[in-house]
N, C-alpha and C. Protein backbone atom coordinates (compact mmCIF):
# COMPACT_ATOMS: atom_id res chain seq x y z
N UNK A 1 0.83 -1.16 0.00
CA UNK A 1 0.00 0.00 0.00
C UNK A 1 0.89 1.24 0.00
N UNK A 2 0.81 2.40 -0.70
CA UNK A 2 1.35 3.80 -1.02
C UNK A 2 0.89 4.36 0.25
N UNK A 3 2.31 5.09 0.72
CA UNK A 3 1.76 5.72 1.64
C UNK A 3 1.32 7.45 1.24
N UNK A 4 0.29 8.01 1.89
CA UNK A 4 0.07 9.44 1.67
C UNK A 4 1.35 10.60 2.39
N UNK A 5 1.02 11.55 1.85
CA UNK A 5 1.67 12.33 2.84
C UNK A 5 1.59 12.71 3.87
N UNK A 6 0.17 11.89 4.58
CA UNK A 6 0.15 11.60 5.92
C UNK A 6 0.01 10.84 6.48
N UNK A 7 1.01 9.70 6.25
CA UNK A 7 1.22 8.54 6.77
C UNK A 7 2.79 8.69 6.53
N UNK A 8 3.34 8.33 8.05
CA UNK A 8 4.12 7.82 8.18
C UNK A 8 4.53 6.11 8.82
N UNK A 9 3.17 5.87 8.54
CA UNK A 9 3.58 4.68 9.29
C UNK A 9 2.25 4.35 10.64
N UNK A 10 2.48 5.93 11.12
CA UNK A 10 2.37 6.04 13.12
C UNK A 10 1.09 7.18 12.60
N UNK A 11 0.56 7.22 11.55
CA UNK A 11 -0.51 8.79 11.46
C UNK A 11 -0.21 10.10 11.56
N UNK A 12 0.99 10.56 12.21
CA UNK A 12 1.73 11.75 11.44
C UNK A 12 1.85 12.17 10.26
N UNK A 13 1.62 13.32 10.09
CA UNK A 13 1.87 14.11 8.50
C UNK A 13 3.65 14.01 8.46
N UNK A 14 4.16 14.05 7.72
CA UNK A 14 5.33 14.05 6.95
C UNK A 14 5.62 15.30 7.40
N UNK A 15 7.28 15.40 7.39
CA UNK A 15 7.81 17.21 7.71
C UNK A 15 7.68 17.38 6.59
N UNK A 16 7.34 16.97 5.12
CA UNK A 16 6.56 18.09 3.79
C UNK A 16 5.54 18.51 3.72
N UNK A 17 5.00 18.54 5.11
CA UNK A 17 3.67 19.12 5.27
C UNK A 17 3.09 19.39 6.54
N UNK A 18 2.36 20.40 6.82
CA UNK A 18 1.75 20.50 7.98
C UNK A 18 0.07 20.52 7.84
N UNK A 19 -0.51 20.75 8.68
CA UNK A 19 -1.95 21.22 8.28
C UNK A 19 -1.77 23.12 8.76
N UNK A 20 -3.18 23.02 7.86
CA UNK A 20 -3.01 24.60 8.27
C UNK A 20 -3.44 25.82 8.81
N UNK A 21 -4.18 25.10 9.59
CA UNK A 21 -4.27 26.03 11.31
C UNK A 21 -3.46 26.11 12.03
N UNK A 22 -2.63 25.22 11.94
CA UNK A 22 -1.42 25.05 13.14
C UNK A 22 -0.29 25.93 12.24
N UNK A 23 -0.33 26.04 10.54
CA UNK A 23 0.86 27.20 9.90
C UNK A 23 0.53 28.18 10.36
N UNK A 24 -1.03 28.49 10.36
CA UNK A 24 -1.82 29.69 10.11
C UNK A 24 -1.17 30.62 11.78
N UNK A 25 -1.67 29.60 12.74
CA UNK A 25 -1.08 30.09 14.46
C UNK A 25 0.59 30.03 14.04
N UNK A 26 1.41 29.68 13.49
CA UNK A 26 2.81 29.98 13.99
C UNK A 26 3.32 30.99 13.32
N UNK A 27 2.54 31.02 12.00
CA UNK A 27 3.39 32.73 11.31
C UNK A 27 2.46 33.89 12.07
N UNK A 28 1.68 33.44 12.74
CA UNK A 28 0.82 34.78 13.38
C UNK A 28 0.15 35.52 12.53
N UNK A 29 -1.05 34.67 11.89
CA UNK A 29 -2.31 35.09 11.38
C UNK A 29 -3.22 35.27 12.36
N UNK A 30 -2.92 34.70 13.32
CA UNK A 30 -4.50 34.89 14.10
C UNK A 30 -3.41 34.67 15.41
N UNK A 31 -4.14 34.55 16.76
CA UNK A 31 -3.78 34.59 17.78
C UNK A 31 -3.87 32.95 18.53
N UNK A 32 -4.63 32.30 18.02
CA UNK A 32 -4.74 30.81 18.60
C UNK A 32 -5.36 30.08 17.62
N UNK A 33 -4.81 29.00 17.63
CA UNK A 33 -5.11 27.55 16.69
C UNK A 33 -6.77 27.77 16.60
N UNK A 34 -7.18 27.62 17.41
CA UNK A 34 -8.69 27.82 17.71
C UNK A 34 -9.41 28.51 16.73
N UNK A 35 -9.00 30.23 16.44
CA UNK A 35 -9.41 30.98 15.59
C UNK A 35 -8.98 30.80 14.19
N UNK A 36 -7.60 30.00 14.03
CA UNK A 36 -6.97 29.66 12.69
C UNK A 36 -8.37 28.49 11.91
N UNK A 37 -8.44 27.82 13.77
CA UNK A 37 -9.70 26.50 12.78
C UNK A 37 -10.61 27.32 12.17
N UNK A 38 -11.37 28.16 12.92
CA UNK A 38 -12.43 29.28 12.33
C UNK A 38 -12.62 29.70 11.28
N UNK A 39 -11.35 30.21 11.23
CA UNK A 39 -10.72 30.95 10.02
C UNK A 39 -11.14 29.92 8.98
N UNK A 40 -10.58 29.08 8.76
CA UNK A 40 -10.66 27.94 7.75
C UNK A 40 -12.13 26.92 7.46
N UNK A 41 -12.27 27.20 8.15
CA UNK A 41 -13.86 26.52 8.25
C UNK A 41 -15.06 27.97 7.93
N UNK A 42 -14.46 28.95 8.08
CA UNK A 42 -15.79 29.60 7.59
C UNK A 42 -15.71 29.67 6.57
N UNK A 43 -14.67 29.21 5.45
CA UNK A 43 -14.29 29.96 3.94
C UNK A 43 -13.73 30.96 3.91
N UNK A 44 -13.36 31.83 4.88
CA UNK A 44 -11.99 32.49 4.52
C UNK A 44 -10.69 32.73 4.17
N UNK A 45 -10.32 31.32 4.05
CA UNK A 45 -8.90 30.93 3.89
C UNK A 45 -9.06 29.77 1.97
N UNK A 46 -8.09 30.56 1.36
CA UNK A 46 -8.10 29.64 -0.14
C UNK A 46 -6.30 29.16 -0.11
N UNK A 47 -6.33 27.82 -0.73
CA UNK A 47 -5.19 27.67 -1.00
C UNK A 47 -5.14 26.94 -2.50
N UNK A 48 -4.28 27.81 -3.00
CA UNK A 48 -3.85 27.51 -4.23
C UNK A 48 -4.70 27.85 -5.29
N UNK A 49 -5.74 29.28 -4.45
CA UNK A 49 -6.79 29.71 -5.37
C UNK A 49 -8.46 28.60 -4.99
N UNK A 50 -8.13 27.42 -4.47
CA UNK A 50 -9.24 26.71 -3.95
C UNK A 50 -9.86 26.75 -2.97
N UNK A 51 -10.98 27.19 -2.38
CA UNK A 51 -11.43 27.43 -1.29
C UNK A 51 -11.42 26.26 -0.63
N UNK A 52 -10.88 26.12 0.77
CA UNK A 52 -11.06 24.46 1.54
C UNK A 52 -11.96 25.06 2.70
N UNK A 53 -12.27 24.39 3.72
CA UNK A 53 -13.11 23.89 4.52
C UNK A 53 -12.90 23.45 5.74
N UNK A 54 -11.66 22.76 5.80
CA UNK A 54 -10.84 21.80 6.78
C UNK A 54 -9.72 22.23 7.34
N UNK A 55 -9.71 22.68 8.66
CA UNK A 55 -8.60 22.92 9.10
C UNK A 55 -6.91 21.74 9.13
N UNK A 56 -7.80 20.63 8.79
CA UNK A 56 -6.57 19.51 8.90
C UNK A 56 -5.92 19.79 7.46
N UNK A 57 -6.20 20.40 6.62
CA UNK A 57 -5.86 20.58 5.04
C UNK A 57 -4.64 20.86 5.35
N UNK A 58 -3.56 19.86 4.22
CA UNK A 58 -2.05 20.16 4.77
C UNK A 58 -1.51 21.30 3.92
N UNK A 59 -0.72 22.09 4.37
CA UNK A 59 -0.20 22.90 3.82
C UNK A 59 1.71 22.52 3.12
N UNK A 60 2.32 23.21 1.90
CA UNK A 60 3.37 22.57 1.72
C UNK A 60 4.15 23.58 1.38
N UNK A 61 5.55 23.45 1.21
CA UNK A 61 6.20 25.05 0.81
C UNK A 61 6.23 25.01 -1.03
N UNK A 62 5.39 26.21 -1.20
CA UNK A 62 5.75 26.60 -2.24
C UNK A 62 3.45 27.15 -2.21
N UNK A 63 3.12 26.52 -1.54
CA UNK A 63 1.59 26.39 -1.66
C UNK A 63 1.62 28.00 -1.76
N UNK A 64 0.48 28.57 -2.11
CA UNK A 64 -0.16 30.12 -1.90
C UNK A 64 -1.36 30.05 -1.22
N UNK A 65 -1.43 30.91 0.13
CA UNK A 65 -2.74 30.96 0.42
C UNK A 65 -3.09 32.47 0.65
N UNK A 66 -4.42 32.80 0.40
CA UNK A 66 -5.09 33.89 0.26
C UNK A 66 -6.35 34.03 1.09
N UNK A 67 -6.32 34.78 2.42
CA UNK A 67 -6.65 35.05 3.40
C UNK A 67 -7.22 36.28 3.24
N UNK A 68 -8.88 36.27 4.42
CA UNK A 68 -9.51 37.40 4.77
C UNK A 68 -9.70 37.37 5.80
N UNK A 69 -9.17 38.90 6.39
CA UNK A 69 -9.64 38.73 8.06
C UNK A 69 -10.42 40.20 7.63
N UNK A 70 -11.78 40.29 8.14
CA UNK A 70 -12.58 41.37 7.72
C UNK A 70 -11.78 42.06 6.96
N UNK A 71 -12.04 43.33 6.68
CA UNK A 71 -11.68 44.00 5.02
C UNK A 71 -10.29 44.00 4.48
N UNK A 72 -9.54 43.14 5.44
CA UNK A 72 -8.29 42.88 5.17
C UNK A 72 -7.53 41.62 3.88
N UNK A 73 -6.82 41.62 2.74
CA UNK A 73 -6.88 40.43 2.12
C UNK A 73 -5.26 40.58 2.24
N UNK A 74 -4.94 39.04 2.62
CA UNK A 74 -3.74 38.82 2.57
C UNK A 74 -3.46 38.00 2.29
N UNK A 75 -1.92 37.72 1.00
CA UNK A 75 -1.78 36.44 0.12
C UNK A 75 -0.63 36.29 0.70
N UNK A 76 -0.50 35.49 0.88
CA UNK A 76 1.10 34.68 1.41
C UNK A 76 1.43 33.29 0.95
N UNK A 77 2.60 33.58 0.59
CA UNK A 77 3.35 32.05 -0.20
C UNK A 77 4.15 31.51 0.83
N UNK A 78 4.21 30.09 1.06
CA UNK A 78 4.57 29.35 2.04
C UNK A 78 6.08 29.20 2.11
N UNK A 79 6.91 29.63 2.61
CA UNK A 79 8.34 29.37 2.31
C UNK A 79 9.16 28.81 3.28
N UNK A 80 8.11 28.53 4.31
CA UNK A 80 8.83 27.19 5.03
C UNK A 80 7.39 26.42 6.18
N UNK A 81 7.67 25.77 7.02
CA UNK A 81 7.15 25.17 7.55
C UNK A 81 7.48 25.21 9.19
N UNK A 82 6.84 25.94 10.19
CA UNK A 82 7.39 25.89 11.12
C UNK A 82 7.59 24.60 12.42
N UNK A 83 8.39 24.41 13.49
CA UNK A 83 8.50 23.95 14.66
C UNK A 83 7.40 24.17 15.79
N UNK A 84 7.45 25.48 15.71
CA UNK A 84 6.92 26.28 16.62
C UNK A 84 6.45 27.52 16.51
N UNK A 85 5.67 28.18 17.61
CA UNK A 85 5.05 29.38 17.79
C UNK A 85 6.41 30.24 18.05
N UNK A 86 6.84 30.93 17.59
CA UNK A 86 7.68 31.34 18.09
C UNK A 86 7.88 32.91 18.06
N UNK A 87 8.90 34.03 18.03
CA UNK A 87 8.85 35.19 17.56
C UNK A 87 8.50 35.56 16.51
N UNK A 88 7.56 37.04 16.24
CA UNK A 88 7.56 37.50 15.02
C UNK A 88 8.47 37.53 13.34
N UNK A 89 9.83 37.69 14.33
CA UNK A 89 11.03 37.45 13.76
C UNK A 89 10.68 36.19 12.65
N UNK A 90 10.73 35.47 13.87
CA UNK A 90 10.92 34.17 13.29
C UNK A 90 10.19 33.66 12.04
N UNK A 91 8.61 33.82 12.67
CA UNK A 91 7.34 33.84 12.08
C UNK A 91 7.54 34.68 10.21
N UNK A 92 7.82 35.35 10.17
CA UNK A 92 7.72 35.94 8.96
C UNK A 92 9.10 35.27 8.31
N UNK A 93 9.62 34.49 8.94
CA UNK A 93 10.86 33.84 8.18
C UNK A 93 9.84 32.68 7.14
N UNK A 94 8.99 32.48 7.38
CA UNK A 94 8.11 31.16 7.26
C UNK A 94 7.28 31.59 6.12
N UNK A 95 7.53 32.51 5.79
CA UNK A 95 6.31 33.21 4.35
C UNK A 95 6.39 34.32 3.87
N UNK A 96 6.23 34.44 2.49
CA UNK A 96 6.33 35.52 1.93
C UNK A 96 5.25 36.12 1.46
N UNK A 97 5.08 37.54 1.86
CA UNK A 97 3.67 38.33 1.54
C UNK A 97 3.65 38.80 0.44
N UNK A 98 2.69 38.57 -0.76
CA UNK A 98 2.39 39.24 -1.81
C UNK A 98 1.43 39.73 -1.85
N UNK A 99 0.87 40.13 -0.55
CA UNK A 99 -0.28 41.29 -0.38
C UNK A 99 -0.49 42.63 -1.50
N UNK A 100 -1.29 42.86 -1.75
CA UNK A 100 -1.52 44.07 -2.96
C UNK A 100 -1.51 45.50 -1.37
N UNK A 101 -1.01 46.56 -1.77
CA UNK A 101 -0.74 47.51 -0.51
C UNK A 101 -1.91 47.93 -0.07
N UNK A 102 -1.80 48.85 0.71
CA UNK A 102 -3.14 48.93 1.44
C UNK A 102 -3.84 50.11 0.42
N UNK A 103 -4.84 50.56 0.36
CA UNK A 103 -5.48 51.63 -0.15
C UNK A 103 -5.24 52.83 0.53
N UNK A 104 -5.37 53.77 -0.12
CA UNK A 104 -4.75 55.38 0.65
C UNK A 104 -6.15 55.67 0.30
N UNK A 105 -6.65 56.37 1.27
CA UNK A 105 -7.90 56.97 0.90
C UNK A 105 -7.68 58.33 0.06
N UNK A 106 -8.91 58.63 -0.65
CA UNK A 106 -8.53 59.26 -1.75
C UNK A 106 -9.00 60.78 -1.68
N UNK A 107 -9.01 61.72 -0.45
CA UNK A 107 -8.53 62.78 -0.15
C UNK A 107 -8.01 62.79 0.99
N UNK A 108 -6.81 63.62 1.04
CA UNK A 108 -6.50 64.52 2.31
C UNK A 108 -7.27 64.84 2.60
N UNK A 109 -8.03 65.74 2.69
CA UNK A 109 -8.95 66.51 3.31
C UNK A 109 -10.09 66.25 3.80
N UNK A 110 -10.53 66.18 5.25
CA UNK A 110 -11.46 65.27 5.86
C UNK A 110 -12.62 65.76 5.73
N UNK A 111 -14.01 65.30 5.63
CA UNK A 111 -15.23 66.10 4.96
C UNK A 111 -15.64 67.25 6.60
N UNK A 112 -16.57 67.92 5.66
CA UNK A 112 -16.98 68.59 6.67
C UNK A 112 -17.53 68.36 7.94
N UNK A 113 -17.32 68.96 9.17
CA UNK A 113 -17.43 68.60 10.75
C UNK A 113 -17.04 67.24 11.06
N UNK A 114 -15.40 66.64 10.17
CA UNK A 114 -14.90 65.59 10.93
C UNK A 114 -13.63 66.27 11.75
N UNK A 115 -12.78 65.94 12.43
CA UNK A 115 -11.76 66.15 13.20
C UNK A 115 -10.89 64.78 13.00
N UNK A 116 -9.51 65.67 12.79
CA UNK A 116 -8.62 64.70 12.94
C UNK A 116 -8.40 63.68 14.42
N UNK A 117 -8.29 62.83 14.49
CA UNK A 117 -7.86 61.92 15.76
C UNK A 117 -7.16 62.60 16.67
N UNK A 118 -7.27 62.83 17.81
CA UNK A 118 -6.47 63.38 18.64
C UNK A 118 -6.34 64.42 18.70
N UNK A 119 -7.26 65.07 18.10
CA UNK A 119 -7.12 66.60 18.63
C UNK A 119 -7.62 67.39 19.79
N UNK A 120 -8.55 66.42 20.36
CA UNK A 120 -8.89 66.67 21.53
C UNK A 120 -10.55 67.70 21.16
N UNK A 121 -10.84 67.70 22.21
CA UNK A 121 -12.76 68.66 22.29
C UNK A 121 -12.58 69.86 21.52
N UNK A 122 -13.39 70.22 20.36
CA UNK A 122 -13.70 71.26 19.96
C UNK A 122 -13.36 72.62 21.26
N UNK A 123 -13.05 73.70 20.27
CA UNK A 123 -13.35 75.08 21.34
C UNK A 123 -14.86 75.86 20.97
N UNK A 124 -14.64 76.59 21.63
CA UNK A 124 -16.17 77.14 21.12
C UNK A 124 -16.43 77.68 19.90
N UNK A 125 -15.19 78.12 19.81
CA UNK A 125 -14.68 78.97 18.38
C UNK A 125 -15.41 77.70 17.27
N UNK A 126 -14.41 76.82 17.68
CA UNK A 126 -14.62 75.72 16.74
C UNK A 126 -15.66 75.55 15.98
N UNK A 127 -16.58 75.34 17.82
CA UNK A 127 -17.99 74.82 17.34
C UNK A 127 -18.99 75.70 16.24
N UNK A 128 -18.75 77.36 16.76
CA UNK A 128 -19.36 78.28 16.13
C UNK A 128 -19.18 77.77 14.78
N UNK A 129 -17.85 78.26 14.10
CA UNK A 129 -17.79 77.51 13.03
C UNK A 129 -17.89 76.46 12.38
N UNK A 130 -18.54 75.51 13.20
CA UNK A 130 -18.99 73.93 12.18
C UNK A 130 -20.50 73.92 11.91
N UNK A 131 -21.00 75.19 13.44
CA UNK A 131 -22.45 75.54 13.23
C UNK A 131 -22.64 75.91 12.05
N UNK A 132 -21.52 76.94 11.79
CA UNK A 132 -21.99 77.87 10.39
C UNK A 132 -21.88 77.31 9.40
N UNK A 133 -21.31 76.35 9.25
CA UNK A 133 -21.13 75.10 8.07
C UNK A 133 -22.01 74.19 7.57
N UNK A 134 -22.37 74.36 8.88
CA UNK A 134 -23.69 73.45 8.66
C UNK A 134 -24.91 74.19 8.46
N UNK A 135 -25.26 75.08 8.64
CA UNK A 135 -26.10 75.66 8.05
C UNK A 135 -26.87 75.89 9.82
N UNK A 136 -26.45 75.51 10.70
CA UNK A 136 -27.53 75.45 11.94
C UNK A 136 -26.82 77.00 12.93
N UNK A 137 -27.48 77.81 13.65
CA UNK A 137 -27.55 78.64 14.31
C UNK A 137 -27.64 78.62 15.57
């Protein structure tokens, strides 16, 4: 009988492969195996362009997978296979991002009566003038 690539004999996957919730937790896609299963089971996670289902789905180096974490899309090519959870460092040793960049929103200029972050409470001054902007008295 041929063995699979997850059989060794003993039911272990082969070191040419892992599954991939457990890749997904060591390059630090998500924060725990738990949410990686999630991840993969809701249809957010494609590999090789194929949508899977199964968190046990093995992953291999060279595979591409293409990930959504809410409005976020991130493609990453597998370029190694880790041991362990380990440092960030480490973690990004394990894959390469071909993410498309983020979007720049498409003015400077924030619409009327928004405020930049951190600028702290309007003055009165302020307010007068967003009244008058707005058309209210």
């Amino acid at each position: 009988m041929a063995r699979t690539d997850r059989d060794q004999g003993d039911g272990r996957p082969t070191s040419s492969s892992q599954r991939i919730d457990r890749w997904l937790w060591f390059v630090r896609v998500v924060k725990s195996r738990t949410l990686a299963a999630g991840l993969v089971s809701d249809g957010r996670v494609r590999l090789n362009r194929e949508k899977i289902a199964r968190p046990s789905q093995p992953v291999r180096v060279g595979d591409v997978l293409t990930i959504t974490i809410g409005p976020r899309l991130r493609i990453l090519k597998v370029v190694g296979l880790g041991e362990r959870r380990g440092p960030p460092s480490e973690a990004q040793t394990l894959y390469e991002d071909l993410s498309p960049p983020a979007k720049q929103p498409h003015s400077a200029m924030p619409a009327a009566g928004e405020r930049d972050a951190g600028l702290g409470r309007p003055t009165k001054r302020d307010r007068r003038l967003l009244d008058k902007l707005k058309g209210e008295n």
